[in-house]
PDB file of N, CA and C in Angstrom:
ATOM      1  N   UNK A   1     109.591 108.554  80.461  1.00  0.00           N
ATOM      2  CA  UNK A   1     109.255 108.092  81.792  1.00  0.00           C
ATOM      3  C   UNK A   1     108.909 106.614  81.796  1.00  0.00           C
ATOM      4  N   UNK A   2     108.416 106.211  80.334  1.00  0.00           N
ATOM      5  CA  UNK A   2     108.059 104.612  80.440  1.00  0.00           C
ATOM      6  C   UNK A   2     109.555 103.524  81.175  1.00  0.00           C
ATOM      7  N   UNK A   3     110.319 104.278  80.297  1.00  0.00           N
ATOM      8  CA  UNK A   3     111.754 103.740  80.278  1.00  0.00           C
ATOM      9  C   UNK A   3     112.094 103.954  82.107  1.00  0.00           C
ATOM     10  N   UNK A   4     111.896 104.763  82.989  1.00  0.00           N
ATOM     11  CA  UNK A   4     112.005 105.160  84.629  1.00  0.00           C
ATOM     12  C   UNK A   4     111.327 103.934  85.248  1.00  0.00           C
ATOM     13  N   UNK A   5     109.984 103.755  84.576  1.00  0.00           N
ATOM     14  CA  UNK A   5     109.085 103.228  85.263  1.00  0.00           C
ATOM     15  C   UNK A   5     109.147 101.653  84.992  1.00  0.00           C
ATOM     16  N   UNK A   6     110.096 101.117  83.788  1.00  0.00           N
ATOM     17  CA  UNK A   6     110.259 100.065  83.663  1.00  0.00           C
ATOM     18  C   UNK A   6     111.855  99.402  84.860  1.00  0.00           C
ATOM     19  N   UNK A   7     112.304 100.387  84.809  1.00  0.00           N
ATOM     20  CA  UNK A   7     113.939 100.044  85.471  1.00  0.00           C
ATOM     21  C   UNK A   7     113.433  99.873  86.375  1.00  0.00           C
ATOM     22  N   UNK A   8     112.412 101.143  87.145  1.00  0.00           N
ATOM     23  CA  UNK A   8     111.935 101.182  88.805  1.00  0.00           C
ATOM     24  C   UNK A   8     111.631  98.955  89.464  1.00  0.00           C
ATOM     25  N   UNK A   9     110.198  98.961  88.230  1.00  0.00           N
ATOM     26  CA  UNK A   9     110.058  97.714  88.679  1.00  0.00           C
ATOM     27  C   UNK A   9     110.398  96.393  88.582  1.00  0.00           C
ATOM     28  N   UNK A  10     111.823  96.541  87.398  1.00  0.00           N
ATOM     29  CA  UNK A  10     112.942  95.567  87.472  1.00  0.00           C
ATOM     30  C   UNK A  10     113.398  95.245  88.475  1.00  0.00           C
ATOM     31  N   UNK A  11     114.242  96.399  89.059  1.00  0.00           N
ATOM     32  CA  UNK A  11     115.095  96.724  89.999  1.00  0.00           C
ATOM     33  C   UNK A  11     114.424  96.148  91.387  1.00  0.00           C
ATOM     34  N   UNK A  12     113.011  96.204  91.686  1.00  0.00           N
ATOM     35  CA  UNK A  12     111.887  96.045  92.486  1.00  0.00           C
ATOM     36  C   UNK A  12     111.748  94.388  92.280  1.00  0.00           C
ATOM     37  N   UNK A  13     111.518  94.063  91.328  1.00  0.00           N
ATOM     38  CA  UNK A  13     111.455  92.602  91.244  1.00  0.00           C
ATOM     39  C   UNK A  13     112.849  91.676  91.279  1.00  0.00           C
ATOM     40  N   UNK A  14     113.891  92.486  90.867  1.00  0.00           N
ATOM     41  CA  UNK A  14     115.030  91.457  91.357  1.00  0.00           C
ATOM     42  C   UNK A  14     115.633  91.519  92.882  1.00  0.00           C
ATOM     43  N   UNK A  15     115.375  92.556  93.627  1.00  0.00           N
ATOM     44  CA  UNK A  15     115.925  92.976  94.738  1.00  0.00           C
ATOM     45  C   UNK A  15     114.981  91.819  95.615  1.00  0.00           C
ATOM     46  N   UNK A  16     113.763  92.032  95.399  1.00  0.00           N
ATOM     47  CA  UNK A  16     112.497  90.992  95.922  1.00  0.00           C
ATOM     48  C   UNK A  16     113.116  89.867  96.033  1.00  0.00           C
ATOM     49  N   UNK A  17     113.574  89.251  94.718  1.00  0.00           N
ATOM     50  CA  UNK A  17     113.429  87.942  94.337  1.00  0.00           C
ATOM     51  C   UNK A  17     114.991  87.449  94.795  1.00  0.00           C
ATOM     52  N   UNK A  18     115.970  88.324  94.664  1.00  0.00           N
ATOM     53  CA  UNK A  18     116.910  88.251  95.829  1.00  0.00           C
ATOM     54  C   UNK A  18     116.903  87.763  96.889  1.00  0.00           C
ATOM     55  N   UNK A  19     115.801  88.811  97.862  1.00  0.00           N
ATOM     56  CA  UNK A  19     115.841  88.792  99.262  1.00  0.00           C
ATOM     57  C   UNK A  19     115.104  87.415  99.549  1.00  0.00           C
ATOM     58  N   UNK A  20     114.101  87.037  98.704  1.00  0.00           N
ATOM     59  CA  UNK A  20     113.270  86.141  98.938  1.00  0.00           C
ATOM     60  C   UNK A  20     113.888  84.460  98.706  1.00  0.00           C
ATOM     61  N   UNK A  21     114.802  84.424  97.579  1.00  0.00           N
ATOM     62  CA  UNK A  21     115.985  83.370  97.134  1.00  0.00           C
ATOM     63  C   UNK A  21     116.505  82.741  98.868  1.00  0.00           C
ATOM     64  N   UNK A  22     117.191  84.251  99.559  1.00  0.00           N
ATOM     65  CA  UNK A  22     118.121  83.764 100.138  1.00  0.00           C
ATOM     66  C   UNK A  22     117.413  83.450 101.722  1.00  0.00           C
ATOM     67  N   UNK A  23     115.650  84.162 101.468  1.00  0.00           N
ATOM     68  CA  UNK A  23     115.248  83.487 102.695  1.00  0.00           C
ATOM     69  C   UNK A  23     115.283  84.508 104.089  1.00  0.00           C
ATOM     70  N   UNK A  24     116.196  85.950 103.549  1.00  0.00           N
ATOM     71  CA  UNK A  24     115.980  87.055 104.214  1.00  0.00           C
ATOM     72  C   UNK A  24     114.457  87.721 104.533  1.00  0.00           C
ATOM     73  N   UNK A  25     113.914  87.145 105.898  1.00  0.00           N
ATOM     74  CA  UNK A  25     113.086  87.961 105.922  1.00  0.00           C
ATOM     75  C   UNK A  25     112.594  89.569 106.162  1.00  0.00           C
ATOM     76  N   UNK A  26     114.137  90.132 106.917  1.00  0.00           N
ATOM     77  CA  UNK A  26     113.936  91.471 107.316  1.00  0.00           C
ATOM     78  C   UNK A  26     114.104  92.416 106.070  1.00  0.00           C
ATOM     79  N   UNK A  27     115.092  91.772 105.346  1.00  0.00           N
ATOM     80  CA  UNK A  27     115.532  92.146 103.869  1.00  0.00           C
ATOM     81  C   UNK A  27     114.317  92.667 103.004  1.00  0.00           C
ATOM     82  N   UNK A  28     113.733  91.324 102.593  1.00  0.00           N
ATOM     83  CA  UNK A  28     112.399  91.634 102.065  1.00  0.00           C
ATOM     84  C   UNK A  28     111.763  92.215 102.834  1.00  0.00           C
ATOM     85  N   UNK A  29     111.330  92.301 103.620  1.00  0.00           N
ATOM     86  CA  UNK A  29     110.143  92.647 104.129  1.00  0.00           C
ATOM     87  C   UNK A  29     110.915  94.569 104.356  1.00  0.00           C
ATOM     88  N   UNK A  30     111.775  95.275 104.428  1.00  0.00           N
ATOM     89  CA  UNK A  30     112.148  96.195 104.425  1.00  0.00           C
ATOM     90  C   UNK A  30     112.502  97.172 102.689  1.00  0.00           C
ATOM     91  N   UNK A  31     112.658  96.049 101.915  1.00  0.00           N
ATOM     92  CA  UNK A  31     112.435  96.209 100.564  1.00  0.00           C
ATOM     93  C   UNK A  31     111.200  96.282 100.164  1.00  0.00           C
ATOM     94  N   UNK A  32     110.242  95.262 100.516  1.00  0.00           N
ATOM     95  CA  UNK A  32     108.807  96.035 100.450  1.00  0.00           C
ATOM     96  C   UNK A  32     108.181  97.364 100.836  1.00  0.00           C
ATOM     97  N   UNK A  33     108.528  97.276 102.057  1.00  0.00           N
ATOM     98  CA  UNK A  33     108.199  98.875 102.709  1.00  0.00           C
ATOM     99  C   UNK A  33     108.958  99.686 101.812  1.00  0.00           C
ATOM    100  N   UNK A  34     110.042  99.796 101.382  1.00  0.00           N
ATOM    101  CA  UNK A  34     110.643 101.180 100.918  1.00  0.00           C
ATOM    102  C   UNK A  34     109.874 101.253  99.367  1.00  0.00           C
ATOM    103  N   UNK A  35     110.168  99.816  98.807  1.00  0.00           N
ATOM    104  CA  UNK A  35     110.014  99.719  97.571  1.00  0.00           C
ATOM    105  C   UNK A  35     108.276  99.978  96.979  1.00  0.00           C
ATOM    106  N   UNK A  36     107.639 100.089  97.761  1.00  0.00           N
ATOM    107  CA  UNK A  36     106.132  99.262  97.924  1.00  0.00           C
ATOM    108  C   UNK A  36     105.545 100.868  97.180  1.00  0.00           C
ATOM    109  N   UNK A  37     104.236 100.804  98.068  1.00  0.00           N
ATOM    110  CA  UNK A  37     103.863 102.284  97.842  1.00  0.00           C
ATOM    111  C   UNK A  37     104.196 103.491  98.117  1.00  0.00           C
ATOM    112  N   UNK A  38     104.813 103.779  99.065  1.00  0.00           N
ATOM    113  CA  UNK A  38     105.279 105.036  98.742  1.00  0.00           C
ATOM    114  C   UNK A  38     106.649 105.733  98.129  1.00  0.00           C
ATOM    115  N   UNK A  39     107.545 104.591  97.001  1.00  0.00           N
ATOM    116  CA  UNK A  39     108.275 104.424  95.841  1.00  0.00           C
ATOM    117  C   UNK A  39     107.578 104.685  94.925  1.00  0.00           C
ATOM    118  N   UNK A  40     106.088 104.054  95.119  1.00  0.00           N
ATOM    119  CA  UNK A  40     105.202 103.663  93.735  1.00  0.00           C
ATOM    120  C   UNK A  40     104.499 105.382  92.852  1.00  0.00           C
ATOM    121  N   UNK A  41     103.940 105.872  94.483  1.00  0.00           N
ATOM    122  CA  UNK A  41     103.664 107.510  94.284  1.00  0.00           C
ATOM    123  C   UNK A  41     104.543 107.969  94.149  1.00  0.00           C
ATOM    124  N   UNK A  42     105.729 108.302  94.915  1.00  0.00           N
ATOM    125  CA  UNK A  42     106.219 109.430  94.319  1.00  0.00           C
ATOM    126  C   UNK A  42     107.418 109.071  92.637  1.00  0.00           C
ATOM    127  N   UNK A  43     107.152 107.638  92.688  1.00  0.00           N
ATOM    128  CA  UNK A  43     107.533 108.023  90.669  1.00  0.00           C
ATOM    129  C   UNK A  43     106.445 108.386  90.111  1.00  0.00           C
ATOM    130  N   UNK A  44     104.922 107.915  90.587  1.00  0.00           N
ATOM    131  CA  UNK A  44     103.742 108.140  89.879  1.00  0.00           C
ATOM    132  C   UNK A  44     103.933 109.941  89.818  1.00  0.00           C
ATOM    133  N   UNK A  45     104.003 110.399  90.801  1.00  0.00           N
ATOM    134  CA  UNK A  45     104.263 112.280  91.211  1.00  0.00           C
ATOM    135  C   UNK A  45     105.359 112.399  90.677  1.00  0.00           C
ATOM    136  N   UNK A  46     106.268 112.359  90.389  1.00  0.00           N
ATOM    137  CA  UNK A  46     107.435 112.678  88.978  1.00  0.00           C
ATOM    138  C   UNK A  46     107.231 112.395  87.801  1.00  0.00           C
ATOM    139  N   UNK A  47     106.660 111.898  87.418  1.00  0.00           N
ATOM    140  CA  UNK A  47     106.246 111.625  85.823  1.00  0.00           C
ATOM    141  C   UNK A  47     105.305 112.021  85.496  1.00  0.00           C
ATOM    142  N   UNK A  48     104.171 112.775  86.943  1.00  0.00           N
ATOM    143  CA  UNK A  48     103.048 113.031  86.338  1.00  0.00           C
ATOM    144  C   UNK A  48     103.608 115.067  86.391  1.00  0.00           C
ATOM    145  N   UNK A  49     104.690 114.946  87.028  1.00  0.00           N
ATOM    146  CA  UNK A  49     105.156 116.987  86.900  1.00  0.00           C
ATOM    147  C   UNK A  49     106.238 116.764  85.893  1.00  0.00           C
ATOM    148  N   UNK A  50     106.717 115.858  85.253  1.00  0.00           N
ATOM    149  CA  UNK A  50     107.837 115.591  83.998  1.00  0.00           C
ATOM    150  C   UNK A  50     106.246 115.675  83.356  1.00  0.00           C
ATOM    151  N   UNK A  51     105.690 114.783  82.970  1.00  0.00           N
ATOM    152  CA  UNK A  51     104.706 115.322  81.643  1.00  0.00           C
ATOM    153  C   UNK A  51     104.139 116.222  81.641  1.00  0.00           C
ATOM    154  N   UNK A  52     103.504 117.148  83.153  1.00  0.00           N
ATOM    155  CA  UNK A  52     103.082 118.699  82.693  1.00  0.00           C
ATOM    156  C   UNK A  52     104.586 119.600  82.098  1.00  0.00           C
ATOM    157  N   UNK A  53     105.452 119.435  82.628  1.00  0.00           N
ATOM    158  CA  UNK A  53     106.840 120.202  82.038  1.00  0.00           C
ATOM    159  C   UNK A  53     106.841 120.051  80.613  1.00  0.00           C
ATOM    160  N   UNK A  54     107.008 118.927  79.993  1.00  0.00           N
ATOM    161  CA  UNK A  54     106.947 118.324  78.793  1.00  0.00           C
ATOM    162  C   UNK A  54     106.365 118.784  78.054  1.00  0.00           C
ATOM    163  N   UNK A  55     104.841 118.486  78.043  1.00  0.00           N
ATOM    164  CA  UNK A  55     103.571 119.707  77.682  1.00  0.00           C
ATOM    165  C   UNK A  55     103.857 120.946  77.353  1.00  0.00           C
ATOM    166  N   UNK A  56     104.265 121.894  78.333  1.00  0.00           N
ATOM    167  CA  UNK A  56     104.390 122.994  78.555  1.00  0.00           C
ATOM    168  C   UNK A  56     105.568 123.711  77.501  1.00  0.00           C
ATOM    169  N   UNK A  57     106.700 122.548  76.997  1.00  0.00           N
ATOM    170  CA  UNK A  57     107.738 122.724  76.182  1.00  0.00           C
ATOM    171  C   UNK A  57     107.443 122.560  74.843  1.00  0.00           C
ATOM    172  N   UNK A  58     106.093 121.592  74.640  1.00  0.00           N
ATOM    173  CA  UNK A  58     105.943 121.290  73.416  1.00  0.00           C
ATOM    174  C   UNK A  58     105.810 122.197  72.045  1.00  0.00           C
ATOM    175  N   UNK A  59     105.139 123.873  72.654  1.00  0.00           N
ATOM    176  CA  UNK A  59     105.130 124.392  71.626  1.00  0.00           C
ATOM    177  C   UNK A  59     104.104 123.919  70.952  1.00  0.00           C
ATOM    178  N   UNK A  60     103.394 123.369  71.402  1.00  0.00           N
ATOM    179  CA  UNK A  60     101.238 122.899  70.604  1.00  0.00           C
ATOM    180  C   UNK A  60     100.444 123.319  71.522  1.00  0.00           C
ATOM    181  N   UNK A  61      99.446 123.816  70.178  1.00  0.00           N
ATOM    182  CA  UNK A  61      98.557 124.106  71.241  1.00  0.00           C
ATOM    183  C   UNK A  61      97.712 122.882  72.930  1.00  0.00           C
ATOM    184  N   UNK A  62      97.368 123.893  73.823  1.00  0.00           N
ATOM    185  CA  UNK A  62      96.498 122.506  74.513  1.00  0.00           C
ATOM    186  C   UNK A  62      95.269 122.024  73.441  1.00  0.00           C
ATOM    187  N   UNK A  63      94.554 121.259  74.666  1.00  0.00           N
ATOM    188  CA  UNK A  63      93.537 120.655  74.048  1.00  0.00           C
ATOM    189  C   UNK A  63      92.453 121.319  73.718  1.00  0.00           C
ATOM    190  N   UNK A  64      92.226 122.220  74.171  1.00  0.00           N
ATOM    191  CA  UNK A  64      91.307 123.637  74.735  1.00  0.00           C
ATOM    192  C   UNK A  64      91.261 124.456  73.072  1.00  0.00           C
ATOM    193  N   UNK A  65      92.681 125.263  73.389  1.00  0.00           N
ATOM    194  CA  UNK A  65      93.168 125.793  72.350  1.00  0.00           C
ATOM    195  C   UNK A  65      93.063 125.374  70.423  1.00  0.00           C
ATOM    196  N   UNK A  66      93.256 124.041  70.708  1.00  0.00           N
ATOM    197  CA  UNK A  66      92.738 123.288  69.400  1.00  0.00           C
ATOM    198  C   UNK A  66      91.311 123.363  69.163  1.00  0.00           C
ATOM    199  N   UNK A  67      90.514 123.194  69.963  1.00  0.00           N
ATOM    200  CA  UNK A  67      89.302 122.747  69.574  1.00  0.00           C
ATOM    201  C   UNK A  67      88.952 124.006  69.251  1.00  0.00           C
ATOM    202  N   UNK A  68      88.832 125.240  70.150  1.00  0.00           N
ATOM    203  CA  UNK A  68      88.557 126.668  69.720  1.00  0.00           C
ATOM    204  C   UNK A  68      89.011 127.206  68.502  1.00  0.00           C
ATOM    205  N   UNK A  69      89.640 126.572  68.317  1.00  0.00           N
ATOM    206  CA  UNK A  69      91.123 126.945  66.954  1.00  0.00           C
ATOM    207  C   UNK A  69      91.687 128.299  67.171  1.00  0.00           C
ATOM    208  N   UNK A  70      92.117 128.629  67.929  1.00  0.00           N
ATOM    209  CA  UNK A  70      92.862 129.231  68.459  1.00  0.00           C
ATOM    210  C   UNK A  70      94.523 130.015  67.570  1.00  0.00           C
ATOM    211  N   UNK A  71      94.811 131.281  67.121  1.00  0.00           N
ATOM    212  CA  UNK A  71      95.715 131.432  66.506  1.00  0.00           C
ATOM    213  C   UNK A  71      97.094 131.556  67.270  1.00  0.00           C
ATOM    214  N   UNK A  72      98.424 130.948  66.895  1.00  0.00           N
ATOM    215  CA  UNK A  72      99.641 131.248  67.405  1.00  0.00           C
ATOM    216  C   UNK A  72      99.971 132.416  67.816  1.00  0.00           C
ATOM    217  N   UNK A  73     100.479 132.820  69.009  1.00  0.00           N
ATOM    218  CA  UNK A  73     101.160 131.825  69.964  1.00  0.00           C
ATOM    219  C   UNK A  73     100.023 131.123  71.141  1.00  0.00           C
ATOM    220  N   UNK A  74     100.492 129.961  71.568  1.00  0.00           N
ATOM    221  CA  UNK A  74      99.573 129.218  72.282  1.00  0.00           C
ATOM    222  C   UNK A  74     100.040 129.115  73.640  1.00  0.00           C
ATOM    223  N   UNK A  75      99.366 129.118  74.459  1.00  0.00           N
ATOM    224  CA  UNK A  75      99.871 128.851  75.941  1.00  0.00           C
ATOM    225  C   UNK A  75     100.324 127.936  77.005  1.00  0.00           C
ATOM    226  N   UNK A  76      99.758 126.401  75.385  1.00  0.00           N
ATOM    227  CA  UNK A  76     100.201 125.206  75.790  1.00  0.00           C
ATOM    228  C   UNK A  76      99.592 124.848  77.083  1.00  0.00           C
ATOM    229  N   UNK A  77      99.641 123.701  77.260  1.00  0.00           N
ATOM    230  CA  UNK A  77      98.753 122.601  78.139  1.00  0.00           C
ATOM    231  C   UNK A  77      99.423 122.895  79.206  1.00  0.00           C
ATOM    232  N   UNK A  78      98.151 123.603  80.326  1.00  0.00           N
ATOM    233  CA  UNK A  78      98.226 123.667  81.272  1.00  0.00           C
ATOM    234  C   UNK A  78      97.586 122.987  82.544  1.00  0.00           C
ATOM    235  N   UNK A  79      96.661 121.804  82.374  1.00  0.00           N
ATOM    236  CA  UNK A  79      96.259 121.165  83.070  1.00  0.00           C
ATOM    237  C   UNK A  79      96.788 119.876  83.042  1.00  0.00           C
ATOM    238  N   UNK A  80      96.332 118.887  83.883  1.00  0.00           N
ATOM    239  CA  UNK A  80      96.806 117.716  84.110  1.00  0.00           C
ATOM    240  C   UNK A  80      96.251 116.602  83.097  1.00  0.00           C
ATOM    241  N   UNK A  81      96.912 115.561  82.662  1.00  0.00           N
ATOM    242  CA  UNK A  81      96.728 114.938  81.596  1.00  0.00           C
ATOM    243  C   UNK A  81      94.932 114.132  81.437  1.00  0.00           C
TER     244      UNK A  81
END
């Protein structure tokens, strides 16, 4: 997801720096709105249900489970990071 979240605000900073070059104000200013915060949540809300999925695949115990020491099979991390 680092790799999502790096393209996201490339893509975000050249489109900007585009619109802003050529002096487009509706441009930018409509690239902000889309691009802005509510782009920002819902990658923040996909990467944060890609890493419970992730978790859940890992096949380790949670955090819970470790500390109890807990014997195999484990139920894996079920809460939020």
């Amino acid at each position: 997801m680092t790799i999502a979240r790096t393209v996201f605000f490339a893509v975000k900073l050249v489109v900007q720096f585009l619109a802003f070059r050529e002096a487009r104000v509706f441009a930018l200013t409509l690239v902000k709105a889309i691009l802005g915060w509510p782009a920002t949540v819902l990658l923040l809300g996909l990467s944060d249900l890609y890493g419970l999925w992730r978790l859940g695949h890992l096949g380790s115990p949670s955090v819970a489970a470790f500390k109890a020491d807990t014997e195999p099979p484990w139920m894996g991390q079920r809460r939020r990071f």
